[in-house]
PDB file of N, CA and C in Angstrom:
ATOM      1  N   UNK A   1      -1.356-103.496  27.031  1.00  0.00           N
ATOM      2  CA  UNK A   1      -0.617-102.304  27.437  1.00  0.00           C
ATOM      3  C   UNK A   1      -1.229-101.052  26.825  1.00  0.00           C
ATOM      4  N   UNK A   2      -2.033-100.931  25.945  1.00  0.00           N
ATOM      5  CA  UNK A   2      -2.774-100.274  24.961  1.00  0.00           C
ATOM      6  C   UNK A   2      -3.933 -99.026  25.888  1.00  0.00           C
ATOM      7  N   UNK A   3      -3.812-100.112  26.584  1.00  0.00           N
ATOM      8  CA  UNK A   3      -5.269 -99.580  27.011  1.00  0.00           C
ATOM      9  C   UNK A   3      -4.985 -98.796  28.559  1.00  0.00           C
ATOM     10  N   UNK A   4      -3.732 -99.270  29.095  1.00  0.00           N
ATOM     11  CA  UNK A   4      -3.019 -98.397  30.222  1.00  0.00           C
ATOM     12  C   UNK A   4      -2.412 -97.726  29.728  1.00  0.00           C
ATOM     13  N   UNK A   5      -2.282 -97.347  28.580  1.00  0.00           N
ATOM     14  CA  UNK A   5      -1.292 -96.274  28.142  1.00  0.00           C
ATOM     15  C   UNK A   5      -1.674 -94.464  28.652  1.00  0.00           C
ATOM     16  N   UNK A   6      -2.648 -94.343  28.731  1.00  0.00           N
ATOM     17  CA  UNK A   6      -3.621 -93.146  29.142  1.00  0.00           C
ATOM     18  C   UNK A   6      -3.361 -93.054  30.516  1.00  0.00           C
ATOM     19  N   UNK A   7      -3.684 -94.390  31.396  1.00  0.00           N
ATOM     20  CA  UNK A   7      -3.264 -93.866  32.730  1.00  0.00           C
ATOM     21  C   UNK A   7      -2.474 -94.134  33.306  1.00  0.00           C
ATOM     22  N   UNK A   8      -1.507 -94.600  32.280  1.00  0.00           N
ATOM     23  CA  UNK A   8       0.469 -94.327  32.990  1.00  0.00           C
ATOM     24  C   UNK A   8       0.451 -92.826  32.477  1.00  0.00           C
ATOM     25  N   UNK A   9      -0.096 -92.645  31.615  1.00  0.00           N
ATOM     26  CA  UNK A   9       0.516 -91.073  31.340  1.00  0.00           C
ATOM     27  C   UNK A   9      -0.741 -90.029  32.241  1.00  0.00           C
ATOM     28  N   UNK A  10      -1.482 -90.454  32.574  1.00  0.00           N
ATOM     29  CA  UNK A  10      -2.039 -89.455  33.408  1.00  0.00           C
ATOM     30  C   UNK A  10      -1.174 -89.623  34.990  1.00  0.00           C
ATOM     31  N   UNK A  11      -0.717 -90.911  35.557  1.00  0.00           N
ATOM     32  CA  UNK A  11       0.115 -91.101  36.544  1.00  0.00           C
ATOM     33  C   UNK A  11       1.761 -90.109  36.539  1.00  0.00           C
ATOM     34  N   UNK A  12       2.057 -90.016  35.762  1.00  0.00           N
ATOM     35  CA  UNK A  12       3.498 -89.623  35.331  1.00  0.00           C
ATOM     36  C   UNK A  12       2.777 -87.980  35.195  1.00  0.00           C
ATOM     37  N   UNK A  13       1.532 -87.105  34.920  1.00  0.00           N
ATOM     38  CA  UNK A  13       1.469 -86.089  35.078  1.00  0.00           C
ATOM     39  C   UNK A  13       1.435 -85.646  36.624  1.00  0.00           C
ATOM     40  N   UNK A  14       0.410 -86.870  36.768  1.00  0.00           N
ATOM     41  CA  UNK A  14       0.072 -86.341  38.682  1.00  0.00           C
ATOM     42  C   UNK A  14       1.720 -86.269  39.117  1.00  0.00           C
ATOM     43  N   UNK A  15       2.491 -87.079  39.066  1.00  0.00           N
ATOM     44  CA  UNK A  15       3.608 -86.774  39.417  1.00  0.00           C
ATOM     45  C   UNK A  15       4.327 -85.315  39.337  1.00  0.00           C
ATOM     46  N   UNK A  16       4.030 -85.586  37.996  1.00  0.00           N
ATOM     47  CA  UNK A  16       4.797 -83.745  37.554  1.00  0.00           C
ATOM     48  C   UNK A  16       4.126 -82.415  38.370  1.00  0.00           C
ATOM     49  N   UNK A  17       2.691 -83.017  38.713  1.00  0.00           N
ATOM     50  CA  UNK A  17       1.949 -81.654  39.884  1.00  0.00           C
ATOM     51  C   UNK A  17       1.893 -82.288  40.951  1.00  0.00           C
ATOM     52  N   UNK A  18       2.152 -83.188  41.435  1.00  0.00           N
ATOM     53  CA  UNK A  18       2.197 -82.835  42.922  1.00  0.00           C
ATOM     54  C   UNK A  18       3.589 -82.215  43.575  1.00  0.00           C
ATOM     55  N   UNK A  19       4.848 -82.686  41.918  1.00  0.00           N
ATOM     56  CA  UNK A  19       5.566 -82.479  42.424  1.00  0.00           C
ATOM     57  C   UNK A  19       6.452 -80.575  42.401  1.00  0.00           C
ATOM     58  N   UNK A  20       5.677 -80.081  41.101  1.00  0.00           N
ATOM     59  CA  UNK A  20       5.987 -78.753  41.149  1.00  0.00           C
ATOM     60  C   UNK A  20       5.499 -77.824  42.939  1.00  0.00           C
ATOM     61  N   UNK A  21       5.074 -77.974  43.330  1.00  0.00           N
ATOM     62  CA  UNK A  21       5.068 -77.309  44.544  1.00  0.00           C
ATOM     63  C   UNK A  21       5.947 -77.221  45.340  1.00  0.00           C
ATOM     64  N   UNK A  22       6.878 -78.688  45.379  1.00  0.00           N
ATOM     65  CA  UNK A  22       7.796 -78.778  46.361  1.00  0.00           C
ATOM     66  C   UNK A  22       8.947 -78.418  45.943  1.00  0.00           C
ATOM     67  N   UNK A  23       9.070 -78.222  44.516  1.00  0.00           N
ATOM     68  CA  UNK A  23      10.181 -77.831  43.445  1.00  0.00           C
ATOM     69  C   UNK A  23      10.078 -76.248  44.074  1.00  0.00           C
ATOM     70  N   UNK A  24       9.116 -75.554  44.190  1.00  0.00           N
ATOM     71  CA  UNK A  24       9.039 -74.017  44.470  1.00  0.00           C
ATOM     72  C   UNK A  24       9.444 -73.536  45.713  1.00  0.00           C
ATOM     73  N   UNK A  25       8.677 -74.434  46.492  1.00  0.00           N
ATOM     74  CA  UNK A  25       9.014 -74.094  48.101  1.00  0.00           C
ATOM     75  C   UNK A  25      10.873 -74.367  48.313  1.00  0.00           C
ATOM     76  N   UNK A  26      11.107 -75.427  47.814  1.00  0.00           N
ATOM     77  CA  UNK A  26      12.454 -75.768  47.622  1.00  0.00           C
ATOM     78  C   UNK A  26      13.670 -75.449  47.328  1.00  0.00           C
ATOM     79  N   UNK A  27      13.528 -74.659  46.604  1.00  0.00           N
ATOM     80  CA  UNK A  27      14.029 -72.966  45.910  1.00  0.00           C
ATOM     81  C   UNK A  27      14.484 -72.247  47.225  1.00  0.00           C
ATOM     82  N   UNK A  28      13.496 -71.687  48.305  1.00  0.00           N
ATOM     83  CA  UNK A  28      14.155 -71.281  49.243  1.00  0.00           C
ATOM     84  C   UNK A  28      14.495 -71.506  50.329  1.00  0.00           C
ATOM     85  N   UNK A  29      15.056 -73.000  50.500  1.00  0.00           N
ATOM     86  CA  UNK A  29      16.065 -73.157  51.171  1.00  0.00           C
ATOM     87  C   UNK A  29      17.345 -73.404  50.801  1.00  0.00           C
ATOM     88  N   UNK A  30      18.246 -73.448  51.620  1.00  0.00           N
ATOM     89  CA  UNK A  30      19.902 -73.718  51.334  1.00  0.00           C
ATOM     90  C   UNK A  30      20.579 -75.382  50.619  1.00  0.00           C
ATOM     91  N   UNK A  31      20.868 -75.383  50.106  1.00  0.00           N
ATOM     92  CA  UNK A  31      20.687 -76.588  49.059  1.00  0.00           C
ATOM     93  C   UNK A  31      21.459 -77.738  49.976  1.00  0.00           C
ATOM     94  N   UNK A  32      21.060 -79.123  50.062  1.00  0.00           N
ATOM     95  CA  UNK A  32      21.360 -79.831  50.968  1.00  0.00           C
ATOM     96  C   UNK A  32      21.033 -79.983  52.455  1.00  0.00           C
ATOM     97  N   UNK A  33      20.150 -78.858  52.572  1.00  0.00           N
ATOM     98  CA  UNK A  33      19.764 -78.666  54.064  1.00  0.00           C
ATOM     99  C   UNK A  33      18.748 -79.654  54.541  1.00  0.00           C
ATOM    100  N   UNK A  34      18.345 -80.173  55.623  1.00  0.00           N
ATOM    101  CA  UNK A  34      17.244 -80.988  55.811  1.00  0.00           C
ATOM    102  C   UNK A  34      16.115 -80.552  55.384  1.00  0.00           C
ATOM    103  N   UNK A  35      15.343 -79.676  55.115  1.00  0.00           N
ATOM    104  CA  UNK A  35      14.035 -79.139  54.758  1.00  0.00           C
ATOM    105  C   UNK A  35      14.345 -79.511  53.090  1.00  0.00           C
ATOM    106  N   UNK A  36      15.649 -79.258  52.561  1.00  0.00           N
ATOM    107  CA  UNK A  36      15.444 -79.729  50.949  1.00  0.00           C
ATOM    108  C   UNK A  36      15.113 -80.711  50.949  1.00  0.00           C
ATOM    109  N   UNK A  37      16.154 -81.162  51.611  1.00  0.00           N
ATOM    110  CA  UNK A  37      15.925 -82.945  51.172  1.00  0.00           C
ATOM    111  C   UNK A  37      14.402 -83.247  51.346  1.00  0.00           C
ATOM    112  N   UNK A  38      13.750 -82.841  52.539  1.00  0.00           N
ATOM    113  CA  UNK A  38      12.516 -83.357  52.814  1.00  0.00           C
ATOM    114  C   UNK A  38      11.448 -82.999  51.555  1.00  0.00           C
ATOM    115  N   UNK A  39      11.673 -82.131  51.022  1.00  0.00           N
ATOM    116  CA  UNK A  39      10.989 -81.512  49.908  1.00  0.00           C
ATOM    117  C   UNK A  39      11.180 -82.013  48.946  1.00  0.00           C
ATOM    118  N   UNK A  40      12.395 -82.630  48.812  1.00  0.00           N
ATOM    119  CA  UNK A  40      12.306 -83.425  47.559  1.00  0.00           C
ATOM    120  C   UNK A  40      11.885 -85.077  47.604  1.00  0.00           C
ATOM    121  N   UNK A  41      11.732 -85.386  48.935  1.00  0.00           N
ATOM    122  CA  UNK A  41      11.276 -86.406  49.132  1.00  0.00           C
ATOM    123  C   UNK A  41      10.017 -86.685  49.589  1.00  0.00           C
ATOM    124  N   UNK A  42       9.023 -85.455  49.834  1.00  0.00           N
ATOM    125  CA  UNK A  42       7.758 -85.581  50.416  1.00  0.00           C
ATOM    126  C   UNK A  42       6.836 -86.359  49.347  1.00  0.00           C
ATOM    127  N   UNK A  43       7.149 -85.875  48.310  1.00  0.00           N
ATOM    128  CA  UNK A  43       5.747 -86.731  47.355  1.00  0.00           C
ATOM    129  C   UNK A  43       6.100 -87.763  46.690  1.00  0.00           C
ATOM    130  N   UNK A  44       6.935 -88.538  47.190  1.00  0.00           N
ATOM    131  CA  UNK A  44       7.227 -89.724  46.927  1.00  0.00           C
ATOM    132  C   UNK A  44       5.949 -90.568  47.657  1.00  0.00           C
ATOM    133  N   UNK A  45       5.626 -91.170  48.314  1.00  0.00           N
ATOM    134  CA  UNK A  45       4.910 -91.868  49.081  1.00  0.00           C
ATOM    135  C   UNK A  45       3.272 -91.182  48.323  1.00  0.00           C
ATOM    136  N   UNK A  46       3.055 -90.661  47.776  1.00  0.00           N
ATOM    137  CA  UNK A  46       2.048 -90.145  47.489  1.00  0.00           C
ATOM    138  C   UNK A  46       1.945 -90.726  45.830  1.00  0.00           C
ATOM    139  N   UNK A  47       2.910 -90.608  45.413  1.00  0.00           N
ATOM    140  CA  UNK A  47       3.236 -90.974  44.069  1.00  0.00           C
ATOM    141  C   UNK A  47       3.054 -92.370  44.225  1.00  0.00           C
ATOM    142  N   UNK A  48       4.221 -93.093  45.080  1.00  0.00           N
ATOM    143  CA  UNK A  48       3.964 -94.575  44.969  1.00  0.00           C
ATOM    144  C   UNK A  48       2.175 -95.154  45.437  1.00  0.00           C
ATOM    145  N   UNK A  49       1.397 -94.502  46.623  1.00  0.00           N
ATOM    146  CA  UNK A  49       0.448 -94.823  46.686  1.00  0.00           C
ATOM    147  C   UNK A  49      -0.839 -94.840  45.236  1.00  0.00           C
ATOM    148  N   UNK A  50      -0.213 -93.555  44.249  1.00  0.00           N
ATOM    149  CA  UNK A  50      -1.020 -93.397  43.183  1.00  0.00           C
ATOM    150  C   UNK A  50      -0.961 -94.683  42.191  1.00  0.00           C
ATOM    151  N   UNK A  51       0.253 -95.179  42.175  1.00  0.00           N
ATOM    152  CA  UNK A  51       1.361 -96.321  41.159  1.00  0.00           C
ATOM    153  C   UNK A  51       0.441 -97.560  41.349  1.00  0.00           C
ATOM    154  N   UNK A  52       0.401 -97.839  42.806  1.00  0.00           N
ATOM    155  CA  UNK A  52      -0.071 -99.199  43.359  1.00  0.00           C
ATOM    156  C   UNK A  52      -1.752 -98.760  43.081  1.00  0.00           C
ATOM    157  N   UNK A  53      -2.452 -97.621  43.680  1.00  0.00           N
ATOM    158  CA  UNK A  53      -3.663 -97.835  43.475  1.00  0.00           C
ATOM    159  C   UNK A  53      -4.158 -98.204  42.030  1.00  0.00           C
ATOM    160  N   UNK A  54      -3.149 -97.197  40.954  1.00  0.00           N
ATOM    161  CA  UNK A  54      -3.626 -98.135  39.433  1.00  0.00           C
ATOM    162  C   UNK A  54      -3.012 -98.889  38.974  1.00  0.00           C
ATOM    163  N   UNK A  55      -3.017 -99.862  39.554  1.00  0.00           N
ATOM    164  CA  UNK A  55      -2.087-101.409  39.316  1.00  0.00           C
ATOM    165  C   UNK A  55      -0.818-101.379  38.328  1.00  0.00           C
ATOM    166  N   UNK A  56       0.273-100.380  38.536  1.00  0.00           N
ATOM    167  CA  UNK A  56       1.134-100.521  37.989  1.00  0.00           C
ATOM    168  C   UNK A  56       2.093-101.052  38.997  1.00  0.00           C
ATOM    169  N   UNK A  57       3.288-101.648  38.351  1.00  0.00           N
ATOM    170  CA  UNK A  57       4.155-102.308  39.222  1.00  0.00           C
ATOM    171  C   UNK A  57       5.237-101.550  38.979  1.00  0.00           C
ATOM    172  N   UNK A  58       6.568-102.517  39.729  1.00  0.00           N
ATOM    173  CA  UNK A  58       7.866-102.159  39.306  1.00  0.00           C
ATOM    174  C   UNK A  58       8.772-101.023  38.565  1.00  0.00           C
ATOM    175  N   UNK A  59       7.896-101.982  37.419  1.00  0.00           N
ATOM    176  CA  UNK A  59       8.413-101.193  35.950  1.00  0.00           C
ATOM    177  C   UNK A  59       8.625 -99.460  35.221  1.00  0.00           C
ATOM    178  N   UNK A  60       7.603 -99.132  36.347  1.00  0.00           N
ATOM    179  CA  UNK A  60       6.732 -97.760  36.015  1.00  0.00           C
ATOM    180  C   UNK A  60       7.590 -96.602  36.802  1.00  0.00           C
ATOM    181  N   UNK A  61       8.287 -97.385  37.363  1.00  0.00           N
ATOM    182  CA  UNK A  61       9.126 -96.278  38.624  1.00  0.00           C
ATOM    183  C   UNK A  61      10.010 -95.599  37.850  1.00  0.00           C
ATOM    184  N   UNK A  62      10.747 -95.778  37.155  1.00  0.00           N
ATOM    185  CA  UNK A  62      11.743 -94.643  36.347  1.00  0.00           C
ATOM    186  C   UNK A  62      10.857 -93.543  35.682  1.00  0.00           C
ATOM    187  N   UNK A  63       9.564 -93.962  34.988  1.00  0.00           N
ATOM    188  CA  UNK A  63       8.827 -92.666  34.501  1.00  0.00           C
ATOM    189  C   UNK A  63       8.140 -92.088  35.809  1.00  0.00           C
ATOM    190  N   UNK A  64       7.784 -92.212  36.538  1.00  0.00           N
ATOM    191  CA  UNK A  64       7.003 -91.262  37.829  1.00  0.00           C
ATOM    192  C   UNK A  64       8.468 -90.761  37.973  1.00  0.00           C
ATOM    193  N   UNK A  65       9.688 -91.035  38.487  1.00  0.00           N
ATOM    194  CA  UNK A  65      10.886 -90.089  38.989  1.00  0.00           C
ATOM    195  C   UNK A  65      10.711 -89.558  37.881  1.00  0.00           C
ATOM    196  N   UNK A  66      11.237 -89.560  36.886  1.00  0.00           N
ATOM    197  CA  UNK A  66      11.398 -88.553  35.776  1.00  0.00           C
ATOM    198  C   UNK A  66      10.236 -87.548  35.772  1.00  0.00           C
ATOM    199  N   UNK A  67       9.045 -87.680  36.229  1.00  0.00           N
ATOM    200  CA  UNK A  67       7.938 -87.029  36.213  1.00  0.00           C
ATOM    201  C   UNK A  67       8.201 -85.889  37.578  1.00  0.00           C
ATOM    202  N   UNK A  68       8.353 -86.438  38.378  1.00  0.00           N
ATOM    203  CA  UNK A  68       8.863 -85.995  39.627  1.00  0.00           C
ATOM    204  C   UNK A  68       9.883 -84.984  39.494  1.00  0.00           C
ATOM    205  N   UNK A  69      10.923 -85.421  38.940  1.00  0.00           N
ATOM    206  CA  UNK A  69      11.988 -84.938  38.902  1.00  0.00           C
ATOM    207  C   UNK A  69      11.840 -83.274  38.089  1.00  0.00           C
ATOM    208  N   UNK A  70      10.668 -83.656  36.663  1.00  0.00           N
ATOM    209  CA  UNK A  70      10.423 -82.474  35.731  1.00  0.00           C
ATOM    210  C   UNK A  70      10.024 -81.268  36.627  1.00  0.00           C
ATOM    211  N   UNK A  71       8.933 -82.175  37.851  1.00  0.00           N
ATOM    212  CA  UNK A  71       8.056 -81.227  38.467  1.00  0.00           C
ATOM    213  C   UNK A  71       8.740 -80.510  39.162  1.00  0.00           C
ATOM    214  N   UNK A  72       9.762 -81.215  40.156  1.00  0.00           N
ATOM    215  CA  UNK A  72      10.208 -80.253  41.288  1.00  0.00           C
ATOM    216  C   UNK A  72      11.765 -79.235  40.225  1.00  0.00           C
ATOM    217  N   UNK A  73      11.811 -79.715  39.111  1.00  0.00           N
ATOM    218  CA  UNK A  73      12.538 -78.555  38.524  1.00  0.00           C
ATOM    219  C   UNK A  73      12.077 -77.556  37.845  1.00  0.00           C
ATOM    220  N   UNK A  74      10.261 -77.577  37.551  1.00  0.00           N
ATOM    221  CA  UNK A  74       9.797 -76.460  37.228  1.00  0.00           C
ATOM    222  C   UNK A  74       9.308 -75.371  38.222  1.00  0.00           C
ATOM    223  N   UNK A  75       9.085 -76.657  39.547  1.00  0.00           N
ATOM    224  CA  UNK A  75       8.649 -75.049  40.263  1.00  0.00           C
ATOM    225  C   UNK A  75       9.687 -74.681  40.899  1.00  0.00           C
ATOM    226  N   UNK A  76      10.853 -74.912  40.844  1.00  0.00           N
ATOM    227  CA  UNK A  76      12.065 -74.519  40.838  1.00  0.00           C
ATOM    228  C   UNK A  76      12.663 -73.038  40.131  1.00  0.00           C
ATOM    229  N   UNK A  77      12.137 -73.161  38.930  1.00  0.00           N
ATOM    230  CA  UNK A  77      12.458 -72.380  38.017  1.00  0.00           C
ATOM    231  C   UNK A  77      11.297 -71.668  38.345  1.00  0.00           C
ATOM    232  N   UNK A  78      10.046 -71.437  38.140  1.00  0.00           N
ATOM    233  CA  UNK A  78       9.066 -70.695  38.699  1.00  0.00           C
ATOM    234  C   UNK A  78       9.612 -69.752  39.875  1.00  0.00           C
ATOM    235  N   UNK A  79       9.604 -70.489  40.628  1.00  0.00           N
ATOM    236  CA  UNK A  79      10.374 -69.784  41.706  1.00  0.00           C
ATOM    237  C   UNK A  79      11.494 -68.832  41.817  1.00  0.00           C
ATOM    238  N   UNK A  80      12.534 -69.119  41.195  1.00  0.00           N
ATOM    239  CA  UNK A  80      13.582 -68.184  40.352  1.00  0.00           C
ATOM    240  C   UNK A  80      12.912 -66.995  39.730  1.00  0.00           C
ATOM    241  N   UNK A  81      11.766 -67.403  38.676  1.00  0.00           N
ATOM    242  CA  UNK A  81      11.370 -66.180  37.526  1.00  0.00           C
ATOM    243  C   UNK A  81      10.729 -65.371  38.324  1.00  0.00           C
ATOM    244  N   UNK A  82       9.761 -65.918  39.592  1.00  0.00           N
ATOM    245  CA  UNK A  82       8.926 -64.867  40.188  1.00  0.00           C
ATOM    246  C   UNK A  82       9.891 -63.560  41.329  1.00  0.00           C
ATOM    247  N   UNK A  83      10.973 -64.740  41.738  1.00  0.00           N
ATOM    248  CA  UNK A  83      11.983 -63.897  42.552  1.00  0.00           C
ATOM    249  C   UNK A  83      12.388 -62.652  41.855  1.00  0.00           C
ATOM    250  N   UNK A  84      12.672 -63.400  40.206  1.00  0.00           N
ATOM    251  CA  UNK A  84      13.598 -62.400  39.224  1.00  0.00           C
ATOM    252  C   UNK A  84      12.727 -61.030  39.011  1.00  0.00           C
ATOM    253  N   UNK A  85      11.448 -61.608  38.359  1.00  0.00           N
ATOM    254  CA  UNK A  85      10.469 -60.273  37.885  1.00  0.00           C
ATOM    255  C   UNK A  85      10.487 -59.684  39.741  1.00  0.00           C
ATOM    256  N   UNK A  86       9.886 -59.665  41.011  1.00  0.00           N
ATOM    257  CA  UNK A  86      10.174 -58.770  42.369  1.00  0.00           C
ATOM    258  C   UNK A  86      10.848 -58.336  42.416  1.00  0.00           C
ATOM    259  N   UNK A  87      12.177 -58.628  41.460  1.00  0.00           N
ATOM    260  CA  UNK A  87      13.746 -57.713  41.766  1.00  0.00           C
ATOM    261  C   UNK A  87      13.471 -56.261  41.154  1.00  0.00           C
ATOM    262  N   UNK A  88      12.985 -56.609  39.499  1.00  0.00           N
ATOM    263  CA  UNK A  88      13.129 -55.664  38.895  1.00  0.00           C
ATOM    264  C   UNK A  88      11.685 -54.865  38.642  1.00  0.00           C
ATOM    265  N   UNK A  89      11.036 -54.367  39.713  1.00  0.00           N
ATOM    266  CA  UNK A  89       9.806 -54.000  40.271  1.00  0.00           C
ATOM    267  C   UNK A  89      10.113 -52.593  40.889  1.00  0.00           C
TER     268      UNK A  89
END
């Protein structure tokens, strides 16, 4: 496990960037709307394809969501701060 330790944690970053983008775009729509949802569900399948290509199994799925989850709540917040600083412009 020693020696995957590097690329579960490089897996669990890709997560965190593929998933800040959709965290941003996500931001402006109406919360619950079909385009959210889709946004929060687009890089799933991208994630799991990353999981399986470096032979992780099962196990690994609670840290990629959590990774996921960090991502689409930072560009979330990104999104907020850039709205905030345009206000007061």
């Amino acid at each position: 496990m020693q020696a995957s330790l590097p690329l579960l944690s490089g897996l669990v970053l890709l997560a965190f960037i593929i998933s800040v983008p959709c965290g941003y775009i996500r931001n402006n729509y109406r919360r619950f709307s079909f385009m959210w949802f889709f946004l929060i569900h687009l890089p799933i399948p991208f994630i799991v394809l990353l999981r399986i290509s470096a032979g992780f199994g099962w196990q690994v799925i609670p840290l990629t969501i959590t990774g996921s989850i960090a991502g689409q709540i930072a560009g979330s917040r990104f999104s907020r701060r850039r709205k905030q600083h345009a206000k007061t412009r």
